[in-house]
C-alpha atoms as a PDB file:
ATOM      1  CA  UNK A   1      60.066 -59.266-146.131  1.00  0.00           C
ATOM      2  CA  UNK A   2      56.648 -57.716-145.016  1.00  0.00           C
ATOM      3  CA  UNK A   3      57.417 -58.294-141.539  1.00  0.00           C
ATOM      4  CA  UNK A   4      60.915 -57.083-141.573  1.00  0.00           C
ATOM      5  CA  UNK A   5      59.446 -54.136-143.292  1.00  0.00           C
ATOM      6  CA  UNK A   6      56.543 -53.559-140.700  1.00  0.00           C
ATOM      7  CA  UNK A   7      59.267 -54.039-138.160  1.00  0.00           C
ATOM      8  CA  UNK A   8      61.327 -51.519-139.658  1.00  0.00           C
ATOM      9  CA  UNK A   9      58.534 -48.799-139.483  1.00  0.00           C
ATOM     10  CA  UNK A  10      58.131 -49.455-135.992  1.00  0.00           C
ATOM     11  CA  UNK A  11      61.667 -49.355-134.844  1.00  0.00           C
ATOM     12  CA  UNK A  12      61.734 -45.951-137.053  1.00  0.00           C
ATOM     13  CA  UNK A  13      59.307 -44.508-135.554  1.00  0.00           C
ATOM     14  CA  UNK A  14      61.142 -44.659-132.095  1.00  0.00           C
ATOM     15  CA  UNK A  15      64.451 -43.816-134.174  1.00  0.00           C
ATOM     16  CA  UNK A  16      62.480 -40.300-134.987  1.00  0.00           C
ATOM     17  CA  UNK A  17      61.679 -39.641-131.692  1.00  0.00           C
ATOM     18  CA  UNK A  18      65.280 -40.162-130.725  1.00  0.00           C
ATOM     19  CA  UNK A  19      66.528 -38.131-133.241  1.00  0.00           C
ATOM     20  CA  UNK A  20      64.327 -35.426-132.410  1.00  0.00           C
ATOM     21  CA  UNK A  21      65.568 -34.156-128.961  1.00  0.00           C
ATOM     22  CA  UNK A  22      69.163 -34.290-130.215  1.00  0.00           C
ATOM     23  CA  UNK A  23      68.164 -31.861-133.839  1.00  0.00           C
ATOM     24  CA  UNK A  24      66.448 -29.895-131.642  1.00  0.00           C
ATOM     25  CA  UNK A  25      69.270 -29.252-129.024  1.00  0.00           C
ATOM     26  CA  UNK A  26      71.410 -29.022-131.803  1.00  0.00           C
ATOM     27  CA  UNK A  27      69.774 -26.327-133.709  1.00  0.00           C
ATOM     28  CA  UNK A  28      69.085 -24.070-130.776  1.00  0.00           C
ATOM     29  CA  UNK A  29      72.027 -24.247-128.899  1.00  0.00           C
ATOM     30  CA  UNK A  30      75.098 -25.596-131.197  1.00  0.00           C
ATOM     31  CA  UNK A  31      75.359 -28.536-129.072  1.00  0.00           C
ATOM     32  CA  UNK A  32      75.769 -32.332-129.600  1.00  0.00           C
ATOM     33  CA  UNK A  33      73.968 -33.585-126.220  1.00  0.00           C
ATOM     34  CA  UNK A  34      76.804 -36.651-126.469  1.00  0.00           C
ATOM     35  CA  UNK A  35      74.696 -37.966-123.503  1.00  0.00           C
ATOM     36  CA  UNK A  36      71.496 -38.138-124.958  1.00  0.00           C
ATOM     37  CA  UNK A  37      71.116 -41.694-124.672  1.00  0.00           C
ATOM     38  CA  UNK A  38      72.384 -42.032-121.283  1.00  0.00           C
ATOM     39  CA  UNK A  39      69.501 -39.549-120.019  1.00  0.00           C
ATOM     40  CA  UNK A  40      66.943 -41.921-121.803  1.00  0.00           C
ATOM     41  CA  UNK A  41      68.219 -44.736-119.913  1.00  0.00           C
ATOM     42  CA  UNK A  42      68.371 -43.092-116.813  1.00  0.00           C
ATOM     43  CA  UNK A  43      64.645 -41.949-117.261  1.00  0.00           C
ATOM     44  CA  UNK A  44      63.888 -45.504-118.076  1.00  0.00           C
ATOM     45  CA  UNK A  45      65.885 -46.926-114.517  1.00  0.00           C
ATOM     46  CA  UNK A  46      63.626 -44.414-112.536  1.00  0.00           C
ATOM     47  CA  UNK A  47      60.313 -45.368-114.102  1.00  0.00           C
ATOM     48  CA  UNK A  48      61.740 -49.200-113.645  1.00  0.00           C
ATOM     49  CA  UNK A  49      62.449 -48.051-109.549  1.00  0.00           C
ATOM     50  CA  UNK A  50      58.713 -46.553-109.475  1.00  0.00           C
ATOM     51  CA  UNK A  51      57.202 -49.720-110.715  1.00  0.00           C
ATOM     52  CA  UNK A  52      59.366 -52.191-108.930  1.00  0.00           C
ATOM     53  CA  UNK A  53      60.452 -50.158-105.215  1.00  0.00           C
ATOM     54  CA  UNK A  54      57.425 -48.228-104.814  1.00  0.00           C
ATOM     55  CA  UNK A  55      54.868 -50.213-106.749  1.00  0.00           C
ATOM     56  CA  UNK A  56      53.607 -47.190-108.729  1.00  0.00           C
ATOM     57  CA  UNK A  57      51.530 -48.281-111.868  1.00  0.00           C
ATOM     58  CA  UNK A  58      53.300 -48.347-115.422  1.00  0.00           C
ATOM     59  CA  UNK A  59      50.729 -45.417-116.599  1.00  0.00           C
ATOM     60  CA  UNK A  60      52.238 -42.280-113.402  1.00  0.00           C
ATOM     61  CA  UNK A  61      55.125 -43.975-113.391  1.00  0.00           C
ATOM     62  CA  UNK A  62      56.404 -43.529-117.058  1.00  0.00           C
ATOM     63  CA  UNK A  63      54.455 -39.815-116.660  1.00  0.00           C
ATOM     64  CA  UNK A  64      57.131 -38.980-113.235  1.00  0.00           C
ATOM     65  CA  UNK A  65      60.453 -40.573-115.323  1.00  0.00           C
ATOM     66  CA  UNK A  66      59.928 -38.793-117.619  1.00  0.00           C
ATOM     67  CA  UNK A  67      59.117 -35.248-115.885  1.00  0.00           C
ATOM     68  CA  UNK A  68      62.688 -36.516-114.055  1.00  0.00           C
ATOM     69  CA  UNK A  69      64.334 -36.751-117.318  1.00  0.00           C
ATOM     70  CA  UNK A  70      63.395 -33.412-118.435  1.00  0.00           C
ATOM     71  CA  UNK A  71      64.242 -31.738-115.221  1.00  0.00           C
ATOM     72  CA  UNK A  72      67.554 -33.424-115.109  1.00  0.00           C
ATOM     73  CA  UNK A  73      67.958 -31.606-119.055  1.00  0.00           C
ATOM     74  CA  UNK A  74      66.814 -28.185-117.382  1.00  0.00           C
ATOM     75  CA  UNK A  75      69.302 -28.449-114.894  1.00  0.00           C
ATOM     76  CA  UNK A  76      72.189 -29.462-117.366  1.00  0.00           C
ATOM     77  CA  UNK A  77      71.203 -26.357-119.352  1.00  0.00           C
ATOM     78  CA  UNK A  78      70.979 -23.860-116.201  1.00  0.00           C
ATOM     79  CA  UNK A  79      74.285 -24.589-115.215  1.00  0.00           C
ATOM     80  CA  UNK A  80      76.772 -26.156-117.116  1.00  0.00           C
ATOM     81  CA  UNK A  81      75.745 -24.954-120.540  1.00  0.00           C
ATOM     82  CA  UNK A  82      76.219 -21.277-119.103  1.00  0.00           C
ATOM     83  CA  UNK A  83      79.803 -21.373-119.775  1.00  0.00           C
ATOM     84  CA  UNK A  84      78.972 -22.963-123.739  1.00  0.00           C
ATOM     85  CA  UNK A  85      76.759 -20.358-124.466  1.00  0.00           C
ATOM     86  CA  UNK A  86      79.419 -17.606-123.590  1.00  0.00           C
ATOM     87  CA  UNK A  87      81.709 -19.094-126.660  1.00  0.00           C
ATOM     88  CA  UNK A  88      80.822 -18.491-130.160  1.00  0.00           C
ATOM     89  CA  UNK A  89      81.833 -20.999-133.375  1.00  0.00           C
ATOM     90  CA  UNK A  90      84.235 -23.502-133.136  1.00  0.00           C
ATOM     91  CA  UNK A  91      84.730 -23.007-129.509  1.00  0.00           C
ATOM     92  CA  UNK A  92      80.818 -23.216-128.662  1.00  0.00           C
ATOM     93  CA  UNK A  93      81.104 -26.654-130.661  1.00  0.00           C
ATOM     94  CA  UNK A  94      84.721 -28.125-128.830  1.00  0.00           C
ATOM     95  CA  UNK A  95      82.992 -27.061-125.178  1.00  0.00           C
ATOM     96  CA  UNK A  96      79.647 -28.202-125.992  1.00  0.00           C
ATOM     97  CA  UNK A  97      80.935 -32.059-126.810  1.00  0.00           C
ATOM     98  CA  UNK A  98      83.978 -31.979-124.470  1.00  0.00           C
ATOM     99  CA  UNK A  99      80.985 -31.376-121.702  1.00  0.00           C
ATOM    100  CA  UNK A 100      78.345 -33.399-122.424  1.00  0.00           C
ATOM    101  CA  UNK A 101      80.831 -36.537-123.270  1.00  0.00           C
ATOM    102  CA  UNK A 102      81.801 -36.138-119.698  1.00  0.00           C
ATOM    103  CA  UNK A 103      77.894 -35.839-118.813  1.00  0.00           C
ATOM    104  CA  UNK A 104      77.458 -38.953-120.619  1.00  0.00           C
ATOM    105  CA  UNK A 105      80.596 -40.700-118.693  1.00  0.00           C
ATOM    106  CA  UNK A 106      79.023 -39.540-115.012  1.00  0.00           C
ATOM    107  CA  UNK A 107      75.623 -40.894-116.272  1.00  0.00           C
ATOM    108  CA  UNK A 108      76.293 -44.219-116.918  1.00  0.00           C
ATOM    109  CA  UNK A 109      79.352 -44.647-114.831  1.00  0.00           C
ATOM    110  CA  UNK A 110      76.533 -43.638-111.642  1.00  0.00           C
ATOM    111  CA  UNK A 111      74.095 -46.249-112.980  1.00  0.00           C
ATOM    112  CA  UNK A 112      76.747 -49.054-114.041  1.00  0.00           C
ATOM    113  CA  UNK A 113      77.794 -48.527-110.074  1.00  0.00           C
ATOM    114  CA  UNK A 114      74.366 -48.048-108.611  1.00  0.00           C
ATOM    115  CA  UNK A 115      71.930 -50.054-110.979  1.00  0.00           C
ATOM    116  CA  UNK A 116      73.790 -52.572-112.979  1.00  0.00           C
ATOM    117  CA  UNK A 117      71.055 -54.935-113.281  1.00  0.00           C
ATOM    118  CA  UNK A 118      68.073 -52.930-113.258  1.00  0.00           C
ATOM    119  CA  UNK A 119      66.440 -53.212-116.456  1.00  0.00           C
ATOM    120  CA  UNK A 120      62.553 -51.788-117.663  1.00  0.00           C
ATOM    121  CA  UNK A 121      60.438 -53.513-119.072  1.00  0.00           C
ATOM    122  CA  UNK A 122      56.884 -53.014-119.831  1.00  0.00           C
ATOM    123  CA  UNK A 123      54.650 -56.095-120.926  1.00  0.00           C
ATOM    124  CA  UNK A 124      51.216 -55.281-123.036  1.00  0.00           C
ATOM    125  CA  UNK A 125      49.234 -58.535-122.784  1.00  0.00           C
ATOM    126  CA  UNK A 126      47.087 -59.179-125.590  1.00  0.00           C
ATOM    127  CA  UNK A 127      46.746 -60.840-128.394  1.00  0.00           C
ATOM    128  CA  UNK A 128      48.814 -60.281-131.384  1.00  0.00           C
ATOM    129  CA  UNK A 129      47.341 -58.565-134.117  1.00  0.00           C
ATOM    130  CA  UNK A 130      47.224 -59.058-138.065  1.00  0.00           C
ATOM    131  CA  UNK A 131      48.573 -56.515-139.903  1.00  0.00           C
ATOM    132  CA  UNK A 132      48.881 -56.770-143.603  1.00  0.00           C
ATOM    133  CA  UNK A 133      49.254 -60.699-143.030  1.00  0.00           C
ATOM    134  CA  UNK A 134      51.835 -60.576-140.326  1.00  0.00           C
ATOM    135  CA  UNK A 135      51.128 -60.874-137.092  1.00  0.00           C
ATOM    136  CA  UNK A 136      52.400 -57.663-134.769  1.00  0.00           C
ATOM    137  CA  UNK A 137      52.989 -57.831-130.925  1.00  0.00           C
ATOM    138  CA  UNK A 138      50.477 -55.516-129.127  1.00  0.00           C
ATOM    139  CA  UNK A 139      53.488 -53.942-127.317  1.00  0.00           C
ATOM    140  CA  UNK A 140      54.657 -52.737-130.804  1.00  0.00           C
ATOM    141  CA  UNK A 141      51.454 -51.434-132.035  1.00  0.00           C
ATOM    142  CA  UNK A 142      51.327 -49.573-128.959  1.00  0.00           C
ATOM    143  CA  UNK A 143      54.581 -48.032-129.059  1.00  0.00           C
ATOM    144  CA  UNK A 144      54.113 -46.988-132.285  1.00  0.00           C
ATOM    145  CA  UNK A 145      50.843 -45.416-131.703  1.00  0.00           C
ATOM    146  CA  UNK A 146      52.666 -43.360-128.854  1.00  0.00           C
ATOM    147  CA  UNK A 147      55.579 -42.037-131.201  1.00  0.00           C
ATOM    148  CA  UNK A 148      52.407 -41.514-134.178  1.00  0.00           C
ATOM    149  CA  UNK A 149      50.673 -38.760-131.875  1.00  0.00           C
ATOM    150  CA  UNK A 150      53.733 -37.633-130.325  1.00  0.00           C
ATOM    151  CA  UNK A 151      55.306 -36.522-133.662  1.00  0.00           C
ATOM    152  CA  UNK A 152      51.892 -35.038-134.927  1.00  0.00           C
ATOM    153  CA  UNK A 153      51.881 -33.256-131.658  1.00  0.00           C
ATOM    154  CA  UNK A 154      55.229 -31.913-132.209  1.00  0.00           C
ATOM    155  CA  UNK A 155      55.104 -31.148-135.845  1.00  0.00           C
ATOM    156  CA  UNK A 156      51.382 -29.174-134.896  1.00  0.00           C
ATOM    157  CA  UNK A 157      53.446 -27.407-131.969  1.00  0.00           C
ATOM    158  CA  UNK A 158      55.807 -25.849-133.999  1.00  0.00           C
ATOM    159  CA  UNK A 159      54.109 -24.746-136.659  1.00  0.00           C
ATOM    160  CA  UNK A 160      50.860 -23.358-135.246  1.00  0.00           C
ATOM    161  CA  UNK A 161      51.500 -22.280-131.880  1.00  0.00           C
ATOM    162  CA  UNK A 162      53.602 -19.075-130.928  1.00  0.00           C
ATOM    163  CA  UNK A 163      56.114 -20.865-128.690  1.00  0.00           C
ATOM    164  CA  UNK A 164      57.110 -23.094-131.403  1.00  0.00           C
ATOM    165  CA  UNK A 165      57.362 -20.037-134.347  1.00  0.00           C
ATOM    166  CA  UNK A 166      59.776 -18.414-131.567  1.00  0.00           C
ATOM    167  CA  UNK A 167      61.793 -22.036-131.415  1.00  0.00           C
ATOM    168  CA  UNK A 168      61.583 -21.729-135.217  1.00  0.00           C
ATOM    169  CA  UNK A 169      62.916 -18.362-134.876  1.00  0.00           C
ATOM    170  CA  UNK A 170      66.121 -18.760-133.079  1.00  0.00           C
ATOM    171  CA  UNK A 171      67.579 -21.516-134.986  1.00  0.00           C
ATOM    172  CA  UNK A 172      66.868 -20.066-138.257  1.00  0.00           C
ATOM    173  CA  UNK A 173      68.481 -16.615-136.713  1.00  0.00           C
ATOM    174  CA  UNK A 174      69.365 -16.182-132.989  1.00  0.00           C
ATOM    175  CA  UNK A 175      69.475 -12.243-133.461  1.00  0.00           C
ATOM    176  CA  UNK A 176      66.682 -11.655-135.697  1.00  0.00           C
ATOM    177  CA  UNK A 177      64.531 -13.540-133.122  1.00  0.00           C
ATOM    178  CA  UNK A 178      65.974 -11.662-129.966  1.00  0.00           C
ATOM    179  CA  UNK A 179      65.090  -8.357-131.888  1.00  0.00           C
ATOM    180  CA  UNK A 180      61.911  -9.537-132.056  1.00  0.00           C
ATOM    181  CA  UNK A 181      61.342 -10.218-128.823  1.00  0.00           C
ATOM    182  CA  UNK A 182      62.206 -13.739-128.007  1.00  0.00           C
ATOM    183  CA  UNK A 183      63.852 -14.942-125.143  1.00  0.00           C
ATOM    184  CA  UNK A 184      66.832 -17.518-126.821  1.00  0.00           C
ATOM    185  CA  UNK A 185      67.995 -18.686-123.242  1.00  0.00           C
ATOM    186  CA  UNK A 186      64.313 -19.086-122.363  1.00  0.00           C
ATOM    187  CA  UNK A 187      63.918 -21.283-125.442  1.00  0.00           C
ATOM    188  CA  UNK A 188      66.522 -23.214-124.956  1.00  0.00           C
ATOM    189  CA  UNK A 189      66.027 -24.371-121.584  1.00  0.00           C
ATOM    190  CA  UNK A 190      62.449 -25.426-122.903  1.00  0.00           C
ATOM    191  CA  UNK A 191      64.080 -27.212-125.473  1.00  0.00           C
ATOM    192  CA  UNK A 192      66.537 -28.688-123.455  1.00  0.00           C
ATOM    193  CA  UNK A 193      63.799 -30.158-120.975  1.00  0.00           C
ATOM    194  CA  UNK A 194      61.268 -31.617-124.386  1.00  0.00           C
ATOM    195  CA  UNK A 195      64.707 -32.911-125.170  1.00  0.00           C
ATOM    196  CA  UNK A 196      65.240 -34.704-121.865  1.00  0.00           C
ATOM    197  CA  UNK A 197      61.490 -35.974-121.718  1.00  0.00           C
ATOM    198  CA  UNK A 198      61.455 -37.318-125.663  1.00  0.00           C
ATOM    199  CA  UNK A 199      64.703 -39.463-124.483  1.00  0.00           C
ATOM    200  CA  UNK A 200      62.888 -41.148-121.774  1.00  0.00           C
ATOM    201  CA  UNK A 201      59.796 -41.414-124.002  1.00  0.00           C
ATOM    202  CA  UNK A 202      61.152 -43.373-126.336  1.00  0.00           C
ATOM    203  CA  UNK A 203      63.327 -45.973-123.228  1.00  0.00           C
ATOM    204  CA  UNK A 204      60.108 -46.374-122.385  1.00  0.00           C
ATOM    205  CA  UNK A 205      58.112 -47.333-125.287  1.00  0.00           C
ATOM    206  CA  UNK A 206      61.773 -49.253-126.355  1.00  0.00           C
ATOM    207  CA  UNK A 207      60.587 -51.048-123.421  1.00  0.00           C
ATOM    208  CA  UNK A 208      57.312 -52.428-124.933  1.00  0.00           C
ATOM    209  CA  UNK A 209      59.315 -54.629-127.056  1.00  0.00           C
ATOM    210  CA  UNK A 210      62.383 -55.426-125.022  1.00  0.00           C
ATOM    211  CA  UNK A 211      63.866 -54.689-121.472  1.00  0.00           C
ATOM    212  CA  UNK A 212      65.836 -51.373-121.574  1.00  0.00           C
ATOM    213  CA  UNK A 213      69.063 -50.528-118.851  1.00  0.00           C
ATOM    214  CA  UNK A 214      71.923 -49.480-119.663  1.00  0.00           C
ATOM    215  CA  UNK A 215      73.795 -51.406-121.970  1.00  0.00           C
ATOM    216  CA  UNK A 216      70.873 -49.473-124.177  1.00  0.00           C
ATOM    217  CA  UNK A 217      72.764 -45.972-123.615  1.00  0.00           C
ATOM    218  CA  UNK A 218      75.935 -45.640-126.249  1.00  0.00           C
ATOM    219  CA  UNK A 219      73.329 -47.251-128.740  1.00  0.00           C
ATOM    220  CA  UNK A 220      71.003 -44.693-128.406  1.00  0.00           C
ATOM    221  CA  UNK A 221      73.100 -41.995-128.649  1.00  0.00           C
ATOM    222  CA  UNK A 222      74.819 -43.604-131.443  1.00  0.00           C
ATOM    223  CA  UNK A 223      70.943 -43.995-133.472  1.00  0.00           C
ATOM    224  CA  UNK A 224      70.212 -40.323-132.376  1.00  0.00           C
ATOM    225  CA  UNK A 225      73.134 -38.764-134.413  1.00  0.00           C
ATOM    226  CA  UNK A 226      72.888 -40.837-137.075  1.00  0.00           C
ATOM    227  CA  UNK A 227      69.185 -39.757-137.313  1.00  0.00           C
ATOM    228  CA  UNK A 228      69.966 -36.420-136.781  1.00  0.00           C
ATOM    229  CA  UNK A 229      72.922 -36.303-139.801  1.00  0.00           C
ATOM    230  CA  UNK A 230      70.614 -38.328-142.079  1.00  0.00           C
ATOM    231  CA  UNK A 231      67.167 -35.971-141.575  1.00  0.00           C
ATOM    232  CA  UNK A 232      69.253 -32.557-141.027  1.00  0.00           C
ATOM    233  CA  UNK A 233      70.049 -31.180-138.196  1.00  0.00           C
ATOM    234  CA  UNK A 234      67.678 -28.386-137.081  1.00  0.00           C
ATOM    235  CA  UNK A 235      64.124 -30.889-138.641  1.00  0.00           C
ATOM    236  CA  UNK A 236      61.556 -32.411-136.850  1.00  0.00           C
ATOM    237  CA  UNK A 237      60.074 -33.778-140.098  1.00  0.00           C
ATOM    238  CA  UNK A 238      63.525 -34.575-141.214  1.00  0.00           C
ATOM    239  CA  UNK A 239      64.049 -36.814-138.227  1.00  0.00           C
ATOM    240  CA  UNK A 240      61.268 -38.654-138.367  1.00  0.00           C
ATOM    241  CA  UNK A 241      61.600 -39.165-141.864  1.00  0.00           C
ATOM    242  CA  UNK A 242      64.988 -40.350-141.716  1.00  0.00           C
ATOM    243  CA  UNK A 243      64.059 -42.332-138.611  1.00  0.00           C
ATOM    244  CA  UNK A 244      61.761 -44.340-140.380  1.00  0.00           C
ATOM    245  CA  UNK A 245      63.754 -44.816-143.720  1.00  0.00           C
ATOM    246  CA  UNK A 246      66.941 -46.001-140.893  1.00  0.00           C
ATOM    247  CA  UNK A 247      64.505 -48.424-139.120  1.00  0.00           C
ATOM    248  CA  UNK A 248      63.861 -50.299-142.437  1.00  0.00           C
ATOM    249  CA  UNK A 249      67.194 -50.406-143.439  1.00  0.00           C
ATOM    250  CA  UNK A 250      68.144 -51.753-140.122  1.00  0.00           C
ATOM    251  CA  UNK A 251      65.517 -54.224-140.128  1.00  0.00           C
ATOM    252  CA  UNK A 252      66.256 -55.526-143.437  1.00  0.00           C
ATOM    253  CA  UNK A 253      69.491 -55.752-143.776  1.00  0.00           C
ATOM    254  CA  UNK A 254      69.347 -57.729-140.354  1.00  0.00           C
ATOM    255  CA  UNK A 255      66.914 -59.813-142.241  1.00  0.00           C
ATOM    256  CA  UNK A 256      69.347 -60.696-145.182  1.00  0.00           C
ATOM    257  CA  UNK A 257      72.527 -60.399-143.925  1.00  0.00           C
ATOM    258  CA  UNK A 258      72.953 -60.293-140.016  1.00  0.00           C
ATOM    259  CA  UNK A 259      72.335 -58.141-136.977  1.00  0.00           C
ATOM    260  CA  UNK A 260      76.077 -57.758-136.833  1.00  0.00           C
ATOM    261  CA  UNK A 261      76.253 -55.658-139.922  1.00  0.00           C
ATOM    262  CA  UNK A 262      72.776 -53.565-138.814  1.00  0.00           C
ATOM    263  CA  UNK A 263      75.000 -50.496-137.292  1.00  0.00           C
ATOM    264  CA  UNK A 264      77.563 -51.308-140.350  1.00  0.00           C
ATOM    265  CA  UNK A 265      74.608 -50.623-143.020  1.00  0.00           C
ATOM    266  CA  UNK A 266      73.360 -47.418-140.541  1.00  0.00           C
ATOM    267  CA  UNK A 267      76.609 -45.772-140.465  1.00  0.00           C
ATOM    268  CA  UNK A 268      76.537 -46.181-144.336  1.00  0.00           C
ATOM    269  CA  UNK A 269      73.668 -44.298-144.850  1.00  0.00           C
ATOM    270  CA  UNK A 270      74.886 -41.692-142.419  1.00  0.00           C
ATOM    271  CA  UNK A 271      77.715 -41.235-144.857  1.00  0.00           C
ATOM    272  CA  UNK A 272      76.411 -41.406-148.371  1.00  0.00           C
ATOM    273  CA  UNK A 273      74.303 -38.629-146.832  1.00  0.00           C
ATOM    274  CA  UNK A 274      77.394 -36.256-146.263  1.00  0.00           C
ATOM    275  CA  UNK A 275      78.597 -36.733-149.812  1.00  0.00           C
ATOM    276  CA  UNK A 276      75.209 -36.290-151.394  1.00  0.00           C
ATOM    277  CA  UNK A 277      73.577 -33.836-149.003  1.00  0.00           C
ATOM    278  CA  UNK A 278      75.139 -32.833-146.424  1.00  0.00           C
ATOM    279  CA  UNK A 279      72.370 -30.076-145.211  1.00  0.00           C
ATOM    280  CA  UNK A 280      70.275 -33.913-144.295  1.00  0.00           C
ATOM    281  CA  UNK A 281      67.150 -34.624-145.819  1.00  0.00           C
ATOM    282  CA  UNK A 282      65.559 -31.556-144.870  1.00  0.00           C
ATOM    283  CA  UNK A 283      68.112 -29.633-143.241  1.00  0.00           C
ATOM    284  CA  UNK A 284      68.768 -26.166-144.422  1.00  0.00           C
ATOM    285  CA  UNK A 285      71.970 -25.649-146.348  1.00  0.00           C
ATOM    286  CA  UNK A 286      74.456 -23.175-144.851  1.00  0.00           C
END
């Protein structure tokens, strides 16, 4: 049970960062980036192109994917999330899916056609190490390290530095933040692109533990919202919260019942979370 737990924590912790790009998107711009996991797996094909076509180390070429991820967000927002941003309500909402579901579709149809064996994978050698009397794979360790400092980073960001009060600002009130002085579309084209870059983070430190391509995409986007619903929509700290708390349910129920029923027992907790509180964990109620 130890090591399913341990497990757990470290598949959270990659479950946060998921879940953080699509909360933030979210609760800037209204959206549901329905291709969220697509753009981490395409992030993760051209880190796996770097390393294999052009013989870039792992180290630049992780650091270029995922600069390609995030430009390939800033772009999305630029031009196609002009015409979302023009609707208001319910019609910001039906726009915002109806166009990134067909992002997702061009996505992965593109790499299905182009790269349908390409996979990433990123090996740590080492020995593994003992953790509370179970034995963890470097690559793990690692990985969770990454996602540790990244989500410290992120929670510092936004709640000591200016940029991240005025993110702060506009999803707790678009107008009250444009009155004083902050730029929404500014922010969320920032947004968009830490969005883009914590997808292809987390492909790539998924790809400590296993290859990543893109069979990997619908489940990612799948964990993301799930995440997202369970910490509240609009929460850094809810999402990695939640993230965590999803990882060890997913490990241990796959450790007493099955992997089949893993997405089963996630789903589950998505929904007792609606009934009970359906602001999320830390989301704010409307």
């Amino acid at each position: 049970m130890r090591a399913a737990i341990l497990d757990g924590i470290v598949l959270g912790l990659q479950y946060g960062l998921l879940g953080v790009g699509l909360t933030l998107v979210y609760g800037l711009a209204g959206v549901l980036n329905l291709a969220h996991g697509q753009v981490a797996v395409l992030g993760a094909i051209i880190v796996s192109l770097l390393m294999d076509d052009a013989g870039i180390p792992v180290v630049p070429a992780a650091a270029l994917g995922i600069v390609a991820a995030a430009l390939f967000m800033v772009v999305l927002d630029r031009t196609l999330m002009r015409a979302v941003y023009r609707q208001e309500g319910e019609r910001r909402i039906l726009l915002g899916l109806l166009l990134m579901l067909g992002v997702s579709f061009v996505v992965e149809g593109f790499i299905t056609w182009q790269y349908p064996v390409q996979q990433l994978g990123i090996r740590i050698s080492g020995d593994a190490v003992p953790i509370l009397g179970v034995r963890m794979p470097v690559g793990a360790l690692v990985a969770s390290g990454i996602a540790i400092v990244i989500g410290l980073v992120l929670v510092a960001f936004f709640r000591y530095t200016t940029l991240g009060r005025g993110v702060r600002s506009v999803i707790q009130d678009e107008t009250g933040a444009r009155l004083c002085g902050v730029n929404p579309s500014a922010v969320r084209t920032f947004i968009f692109g830490v969005s883009g870059a914590l997808a292809c983070l987390v492909a790539v430190t998924r790809s400590m533990t296993g290859p990543i391509g893109f069979g990997n995409a619908i489940t990612f986007t799948t964990l993301a919202l799930i995440v997202a619903v369970v910490g509240g929509l609009g929460s850094v700290s809810g999402a990695f919260l939640a993230g965590v708390l999803l990882g060890i349910v997913d490990r241990l129920s796959s450790w007493y019942i099955g992997t089949y029923v893993t997405t089963i027992a996630l789903l589950l907790c998505a929904a007792l979370t609606i009934v009970l509180r359906p602001s999320g964990l830390f989301g704010r109620a409307e």
